[in-house]
C-alpha atoms as a PDB file:
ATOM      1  CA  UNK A   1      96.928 110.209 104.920  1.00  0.00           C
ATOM      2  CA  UNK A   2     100.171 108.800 102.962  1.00  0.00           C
ATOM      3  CA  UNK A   3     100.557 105.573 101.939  1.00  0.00           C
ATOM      4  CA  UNK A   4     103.496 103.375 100.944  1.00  0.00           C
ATOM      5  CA  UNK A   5     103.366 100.395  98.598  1.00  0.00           C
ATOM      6  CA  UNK A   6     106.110  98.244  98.459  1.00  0.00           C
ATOM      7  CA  UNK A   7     105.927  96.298  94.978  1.00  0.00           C
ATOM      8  CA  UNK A   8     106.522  92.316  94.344  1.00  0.00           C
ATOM      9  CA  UNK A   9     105.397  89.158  94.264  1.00  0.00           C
ATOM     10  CA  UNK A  10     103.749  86.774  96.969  1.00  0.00           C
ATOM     11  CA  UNK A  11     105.063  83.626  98.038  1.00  0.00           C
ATOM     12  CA  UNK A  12     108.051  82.736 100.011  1.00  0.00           C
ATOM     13  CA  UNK A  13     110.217  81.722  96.910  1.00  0.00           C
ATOM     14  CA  UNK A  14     110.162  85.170  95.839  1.00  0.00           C
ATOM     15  CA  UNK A  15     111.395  86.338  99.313  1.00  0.00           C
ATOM     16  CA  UNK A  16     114.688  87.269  98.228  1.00  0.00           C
ATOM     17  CA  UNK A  17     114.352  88.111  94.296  1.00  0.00           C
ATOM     18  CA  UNK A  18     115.422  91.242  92.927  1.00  0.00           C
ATOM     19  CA  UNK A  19     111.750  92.010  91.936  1.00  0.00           C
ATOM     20  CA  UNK A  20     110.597  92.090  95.443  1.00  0.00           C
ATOM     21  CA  UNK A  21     112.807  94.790  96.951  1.00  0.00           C
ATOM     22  CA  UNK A  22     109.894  96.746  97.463  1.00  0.00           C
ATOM     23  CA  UNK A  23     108.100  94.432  99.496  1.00  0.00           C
ATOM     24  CA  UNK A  24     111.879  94.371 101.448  1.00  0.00           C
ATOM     25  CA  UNK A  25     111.371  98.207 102.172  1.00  0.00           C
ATOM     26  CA  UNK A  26     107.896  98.126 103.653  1.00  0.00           C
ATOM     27  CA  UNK A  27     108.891  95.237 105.799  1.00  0.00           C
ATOM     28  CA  UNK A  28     112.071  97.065 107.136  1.00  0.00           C
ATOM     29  CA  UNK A  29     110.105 100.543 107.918  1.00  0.00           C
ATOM     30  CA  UNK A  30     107.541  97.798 109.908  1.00  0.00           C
ATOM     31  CA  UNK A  31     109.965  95.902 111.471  1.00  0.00           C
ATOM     32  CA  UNK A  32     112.381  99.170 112.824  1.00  0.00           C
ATOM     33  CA  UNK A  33     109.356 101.071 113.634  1.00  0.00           C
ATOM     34  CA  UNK A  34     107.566  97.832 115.502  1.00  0.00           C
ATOM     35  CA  UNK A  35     104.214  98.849 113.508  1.00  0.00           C
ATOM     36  CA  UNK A  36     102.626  95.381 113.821  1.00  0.00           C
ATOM     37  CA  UNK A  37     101.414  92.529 111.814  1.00  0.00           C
ATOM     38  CA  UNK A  38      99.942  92.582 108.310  1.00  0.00           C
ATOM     39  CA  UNK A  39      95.883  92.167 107.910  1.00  0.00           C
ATOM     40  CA  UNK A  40      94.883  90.957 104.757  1.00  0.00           C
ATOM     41  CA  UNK A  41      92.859  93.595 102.496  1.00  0.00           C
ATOM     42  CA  UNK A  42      92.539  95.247  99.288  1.00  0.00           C
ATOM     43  CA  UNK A  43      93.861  92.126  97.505  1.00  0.00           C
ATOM     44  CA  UNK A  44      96.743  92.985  99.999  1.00  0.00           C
ATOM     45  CA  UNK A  45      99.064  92.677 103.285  1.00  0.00           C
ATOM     46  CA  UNK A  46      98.062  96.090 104.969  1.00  0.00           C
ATOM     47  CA  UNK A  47      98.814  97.754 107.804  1.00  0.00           C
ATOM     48  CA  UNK A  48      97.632 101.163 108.950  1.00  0.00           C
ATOM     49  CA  UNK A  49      99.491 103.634 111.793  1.00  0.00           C
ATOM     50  CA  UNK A  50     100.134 106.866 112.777  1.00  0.00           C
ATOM     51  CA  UNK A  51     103.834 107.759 112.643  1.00  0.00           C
ATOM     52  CA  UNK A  52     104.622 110.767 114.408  1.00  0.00           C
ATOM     53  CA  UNK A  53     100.646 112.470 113.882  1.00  0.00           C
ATOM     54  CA  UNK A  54     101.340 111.173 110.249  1.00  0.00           C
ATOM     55  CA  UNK A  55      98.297 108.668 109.490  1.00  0.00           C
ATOM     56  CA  UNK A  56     100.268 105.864 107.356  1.00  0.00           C
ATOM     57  CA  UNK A  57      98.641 103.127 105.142  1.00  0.00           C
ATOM     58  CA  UNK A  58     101.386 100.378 104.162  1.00  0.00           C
ATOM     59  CA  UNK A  59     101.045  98.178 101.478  1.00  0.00           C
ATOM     60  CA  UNK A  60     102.490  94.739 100.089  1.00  0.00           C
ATOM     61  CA  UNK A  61     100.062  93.835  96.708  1.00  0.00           C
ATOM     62  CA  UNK A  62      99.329  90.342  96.907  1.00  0.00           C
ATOM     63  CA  UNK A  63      97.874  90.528  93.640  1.00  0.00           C
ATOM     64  CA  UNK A  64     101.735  89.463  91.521  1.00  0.00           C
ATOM     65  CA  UNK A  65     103.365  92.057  90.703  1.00  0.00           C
ATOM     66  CA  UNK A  66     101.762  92.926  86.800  1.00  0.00           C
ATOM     67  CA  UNK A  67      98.741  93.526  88.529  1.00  0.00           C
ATOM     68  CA  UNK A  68     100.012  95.633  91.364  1.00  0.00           C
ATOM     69  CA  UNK A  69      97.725  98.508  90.188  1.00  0.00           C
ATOM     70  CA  UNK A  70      94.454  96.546  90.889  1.00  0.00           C
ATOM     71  CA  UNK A  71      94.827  96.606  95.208  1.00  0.00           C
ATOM     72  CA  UNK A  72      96.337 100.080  95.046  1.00  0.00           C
ATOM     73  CA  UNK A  73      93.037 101.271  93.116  1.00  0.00           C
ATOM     74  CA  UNK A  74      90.793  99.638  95.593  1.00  0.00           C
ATOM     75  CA  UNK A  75      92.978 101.131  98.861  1.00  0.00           C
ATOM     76  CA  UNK A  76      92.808 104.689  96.844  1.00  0.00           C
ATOM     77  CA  UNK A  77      88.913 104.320  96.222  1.00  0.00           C
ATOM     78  CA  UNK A  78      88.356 103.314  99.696  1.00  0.00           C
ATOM     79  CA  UNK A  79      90.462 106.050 101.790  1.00  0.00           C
ATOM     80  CA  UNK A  80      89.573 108.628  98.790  1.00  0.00           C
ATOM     81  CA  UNK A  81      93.587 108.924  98.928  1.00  0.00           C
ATOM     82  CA  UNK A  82      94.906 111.532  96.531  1.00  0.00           C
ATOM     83  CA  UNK A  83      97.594 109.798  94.036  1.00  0.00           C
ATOM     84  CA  UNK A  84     100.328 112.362  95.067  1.00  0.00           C
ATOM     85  CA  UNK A  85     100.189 110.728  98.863  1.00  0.00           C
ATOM     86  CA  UNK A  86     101.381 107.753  97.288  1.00  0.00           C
ATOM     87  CA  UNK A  87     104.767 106.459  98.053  1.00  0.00           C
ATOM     88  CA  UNK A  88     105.666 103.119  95.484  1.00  0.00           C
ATOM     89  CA  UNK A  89     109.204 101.273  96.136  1.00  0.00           C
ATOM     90  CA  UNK A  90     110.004  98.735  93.496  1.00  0.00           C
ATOM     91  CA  UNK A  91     113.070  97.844  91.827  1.00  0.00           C
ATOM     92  CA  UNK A  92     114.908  99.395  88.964  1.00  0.00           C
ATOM     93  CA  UNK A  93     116.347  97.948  85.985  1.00  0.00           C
ATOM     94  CA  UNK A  94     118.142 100.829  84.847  1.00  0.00           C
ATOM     95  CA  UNK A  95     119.736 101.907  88.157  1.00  0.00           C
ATOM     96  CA  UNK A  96     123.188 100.661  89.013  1.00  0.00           C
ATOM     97  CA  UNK A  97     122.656  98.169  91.638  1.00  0.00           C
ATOM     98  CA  UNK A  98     122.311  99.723  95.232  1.00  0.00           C
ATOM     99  CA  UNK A  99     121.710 103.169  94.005  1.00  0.00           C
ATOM    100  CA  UNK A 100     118.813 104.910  94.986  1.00  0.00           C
ATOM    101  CA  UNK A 101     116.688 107.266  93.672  1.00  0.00           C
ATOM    102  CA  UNK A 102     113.499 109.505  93.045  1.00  0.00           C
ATOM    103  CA  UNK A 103     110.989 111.145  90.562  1.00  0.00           C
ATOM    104  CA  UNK A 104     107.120 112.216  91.240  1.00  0.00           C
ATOM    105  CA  UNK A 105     105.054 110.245  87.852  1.00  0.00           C
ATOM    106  CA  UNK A 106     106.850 109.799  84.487  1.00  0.00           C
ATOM    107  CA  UNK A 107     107.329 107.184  82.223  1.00  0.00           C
ATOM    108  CA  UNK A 108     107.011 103.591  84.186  1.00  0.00           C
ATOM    109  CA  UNK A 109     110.708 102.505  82.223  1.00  0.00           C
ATOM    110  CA  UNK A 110     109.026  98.955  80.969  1.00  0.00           C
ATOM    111  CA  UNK A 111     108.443  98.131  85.010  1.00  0.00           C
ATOM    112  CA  UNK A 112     105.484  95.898  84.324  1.00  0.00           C
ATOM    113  CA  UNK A 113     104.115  96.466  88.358  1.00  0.00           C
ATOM    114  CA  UNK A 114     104.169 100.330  87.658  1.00  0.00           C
ATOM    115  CA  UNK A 115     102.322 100.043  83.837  1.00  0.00           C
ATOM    116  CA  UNK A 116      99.239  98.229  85.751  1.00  0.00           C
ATOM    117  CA  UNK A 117      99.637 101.262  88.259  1.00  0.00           C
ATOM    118  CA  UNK A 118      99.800 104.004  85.891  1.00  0.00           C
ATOM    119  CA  UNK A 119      96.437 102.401  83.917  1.00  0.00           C
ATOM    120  CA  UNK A 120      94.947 101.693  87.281  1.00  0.00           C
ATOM    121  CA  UNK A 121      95.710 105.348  88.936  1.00  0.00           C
ATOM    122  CA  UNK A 122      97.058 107.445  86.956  1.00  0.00           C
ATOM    123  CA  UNK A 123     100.973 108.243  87.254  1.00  0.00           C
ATOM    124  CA  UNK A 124     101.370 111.497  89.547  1.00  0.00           C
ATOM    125  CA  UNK A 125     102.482 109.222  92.297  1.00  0.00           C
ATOM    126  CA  UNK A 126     106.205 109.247  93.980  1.00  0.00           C
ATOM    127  CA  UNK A 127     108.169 106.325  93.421  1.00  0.00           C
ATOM    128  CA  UNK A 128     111.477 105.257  95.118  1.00  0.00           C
ATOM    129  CA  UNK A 129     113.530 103.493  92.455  1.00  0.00           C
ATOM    130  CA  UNK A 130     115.687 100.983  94.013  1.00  0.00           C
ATOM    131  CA  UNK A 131     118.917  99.836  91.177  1.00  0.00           C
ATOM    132  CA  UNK A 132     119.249  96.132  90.635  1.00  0.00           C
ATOM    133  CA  UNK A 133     121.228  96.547  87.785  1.00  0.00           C
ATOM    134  CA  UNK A 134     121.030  95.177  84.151  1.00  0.00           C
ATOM    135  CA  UNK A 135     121.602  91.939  83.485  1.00  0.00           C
ATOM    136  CA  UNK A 136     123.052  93.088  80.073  1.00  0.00           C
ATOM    137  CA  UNK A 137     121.290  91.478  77.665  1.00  0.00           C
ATOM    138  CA  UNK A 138     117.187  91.689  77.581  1.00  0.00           C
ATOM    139  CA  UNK A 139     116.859  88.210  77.223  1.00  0.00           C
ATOM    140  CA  UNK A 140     118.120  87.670  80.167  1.00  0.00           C
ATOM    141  CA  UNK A 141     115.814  90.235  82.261  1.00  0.00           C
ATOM    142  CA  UNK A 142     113.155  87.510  83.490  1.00  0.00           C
ATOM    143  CA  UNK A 143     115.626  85.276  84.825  1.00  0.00           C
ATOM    144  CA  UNK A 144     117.535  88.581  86.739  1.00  0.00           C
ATOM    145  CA  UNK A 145     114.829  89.840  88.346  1.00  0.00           C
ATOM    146  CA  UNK A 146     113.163  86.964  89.531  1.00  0.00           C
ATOM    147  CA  UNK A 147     116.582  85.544  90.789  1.00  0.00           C
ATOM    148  CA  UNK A 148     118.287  86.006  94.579  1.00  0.00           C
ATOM    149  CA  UNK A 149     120.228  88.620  95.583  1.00  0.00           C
ATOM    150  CA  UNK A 150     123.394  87.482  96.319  1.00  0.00           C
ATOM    151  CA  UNK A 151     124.700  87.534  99.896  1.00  0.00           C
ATOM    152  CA  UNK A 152     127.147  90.058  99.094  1.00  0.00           C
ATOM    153  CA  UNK A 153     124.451  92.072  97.844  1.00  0.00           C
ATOM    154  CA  UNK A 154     121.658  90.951 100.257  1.00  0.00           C
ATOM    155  CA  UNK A 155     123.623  92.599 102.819  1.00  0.00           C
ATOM    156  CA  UNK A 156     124.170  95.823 100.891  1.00  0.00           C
ATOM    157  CA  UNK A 157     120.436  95.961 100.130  1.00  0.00           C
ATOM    158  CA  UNK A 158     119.598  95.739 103.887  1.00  0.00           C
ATOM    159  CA  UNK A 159     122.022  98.707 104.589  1.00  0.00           C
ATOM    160  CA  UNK A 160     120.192 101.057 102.224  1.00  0.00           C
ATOM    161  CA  UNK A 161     116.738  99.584 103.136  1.00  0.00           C
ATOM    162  CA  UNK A 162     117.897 100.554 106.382  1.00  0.00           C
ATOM    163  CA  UNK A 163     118.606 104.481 105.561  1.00  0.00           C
ATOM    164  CA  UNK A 164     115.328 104.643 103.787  1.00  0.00           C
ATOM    165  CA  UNK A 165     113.630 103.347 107.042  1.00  0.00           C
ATOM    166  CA  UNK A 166     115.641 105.579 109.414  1.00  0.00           C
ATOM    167  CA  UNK A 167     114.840 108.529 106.928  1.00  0.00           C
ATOM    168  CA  UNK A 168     111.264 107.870 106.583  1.00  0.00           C
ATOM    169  CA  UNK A 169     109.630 110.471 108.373  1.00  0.00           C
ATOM    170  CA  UNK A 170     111.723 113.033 106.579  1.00  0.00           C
ATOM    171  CA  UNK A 171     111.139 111.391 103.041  1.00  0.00           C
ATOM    172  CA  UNK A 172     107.124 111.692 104.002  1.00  0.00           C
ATOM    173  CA  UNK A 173     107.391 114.977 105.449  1.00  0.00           C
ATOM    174  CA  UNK A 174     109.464 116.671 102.369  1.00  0.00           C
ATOM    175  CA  UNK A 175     107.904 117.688  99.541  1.00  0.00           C
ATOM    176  CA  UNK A 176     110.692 116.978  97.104  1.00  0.00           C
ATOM    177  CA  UNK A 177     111.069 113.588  97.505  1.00  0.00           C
ATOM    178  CA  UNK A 178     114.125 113.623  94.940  1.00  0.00           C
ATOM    179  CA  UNK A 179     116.028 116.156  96.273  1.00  0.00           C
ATOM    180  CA  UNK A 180     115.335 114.688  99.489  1.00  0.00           C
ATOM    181  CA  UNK A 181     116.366 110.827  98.963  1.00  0.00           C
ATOM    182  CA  UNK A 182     119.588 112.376  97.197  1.00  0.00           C
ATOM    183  CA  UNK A 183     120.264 114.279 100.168  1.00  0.00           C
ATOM    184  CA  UNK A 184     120.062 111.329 102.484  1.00  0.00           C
ATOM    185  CA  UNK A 185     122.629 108.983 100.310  1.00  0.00           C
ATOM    186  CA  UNK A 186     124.552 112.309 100.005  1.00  0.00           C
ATOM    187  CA  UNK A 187     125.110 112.355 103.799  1.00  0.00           C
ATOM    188  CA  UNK A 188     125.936 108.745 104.231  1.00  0.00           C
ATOM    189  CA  UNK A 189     128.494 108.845 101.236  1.00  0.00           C
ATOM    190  CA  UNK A 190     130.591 111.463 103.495  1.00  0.00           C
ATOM    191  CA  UNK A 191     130.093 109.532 106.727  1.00  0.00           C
ATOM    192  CA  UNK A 192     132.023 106.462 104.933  1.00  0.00           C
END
């Protein structure tokens, strides 16, 4: 069993905030693979289905996004889920916006959602870092990733949300998830 946990934070004025681009993903691999509505468990908006004989457990915390680790203990508890079958999307400071990329555990990069994970879990997990850019000075990092995308961007975020979706069952099925998200962004860099 594999899950994937998109991170954010609940409440429809955070719809569209940088922060919550994780939350974006999960609802795009729902929505283009028809999965279903949400139930509410874990502290969370779950759903759980089989994607091609892959048993899938998808996860929006609804616990704000510092405490993200608290519903993902409970769901790995519960299933007795090794931490390795975890898949986290959440937004990255330090990546360019709209590039995308990979790493299995490491350091959490100040990502406040992934610090409660890592003391909640441990860190061998795989995360998919999504780049929202810097605002370029740190003062300024609350108000950034709490704000909008733009619609310029909004649209480019939907794009690559889209590739990840299309690409999912070969970004479960791979062990490398680095080498395989690179590969995927590779591809559509030569198609354009």
């Amino acid at each position: 069993m594999l899950a994937l946990v998109g991170l954010g934070n609940p409440g429809k004025k955070h719809n569209n905030n940088r922060h919550n681009v994780g939350f974006m993903a999960i609802d795009c691999i729902i929505e283009n693979y028809k999965l279903g509505a949400y139930k509410t468990k874990f502290q969370s908006k779950i759903i759980t289905k089989t994607l091609n004989n892959t048993p899938l457990i998808l996860l929006k915390p609804q616990t704000f996004m510092n405490l993200s680790g608290q519903s993902l203990n409970h769901l790995v508890k519960f299933y007795k889920l090794n931490i390795e079958n975890i898949i986290v999307f959440h937004d990255d400071l330090d990546l360019q916006f709209g590039v995308i990329k990979a790493k299995i555990g490491g350091s959490n990069g100040g990502h406040n959602g992934l610090s409660n994970i890592d003391s909640n879990i441990g860190t061998n997990y795989k995360r998919i870092r999504i780049g929202i850019g810097h605002p370029g000075n740190k003062n300024l990092v609350n108000n950034h990733v709490l704000s909008d995308f733009t619609k310029t961007e909004n649209n480019i975020i939907k794009q690559l949300l889209n590739l990840i979706s299309e690409n999912i069952e070969t970004i479960i099925k791979n062990k490398n998830i680095s080498e395989t998200i690179s590969e995927i962004f590779k591809t559509e860099e030569k198609k354009q």
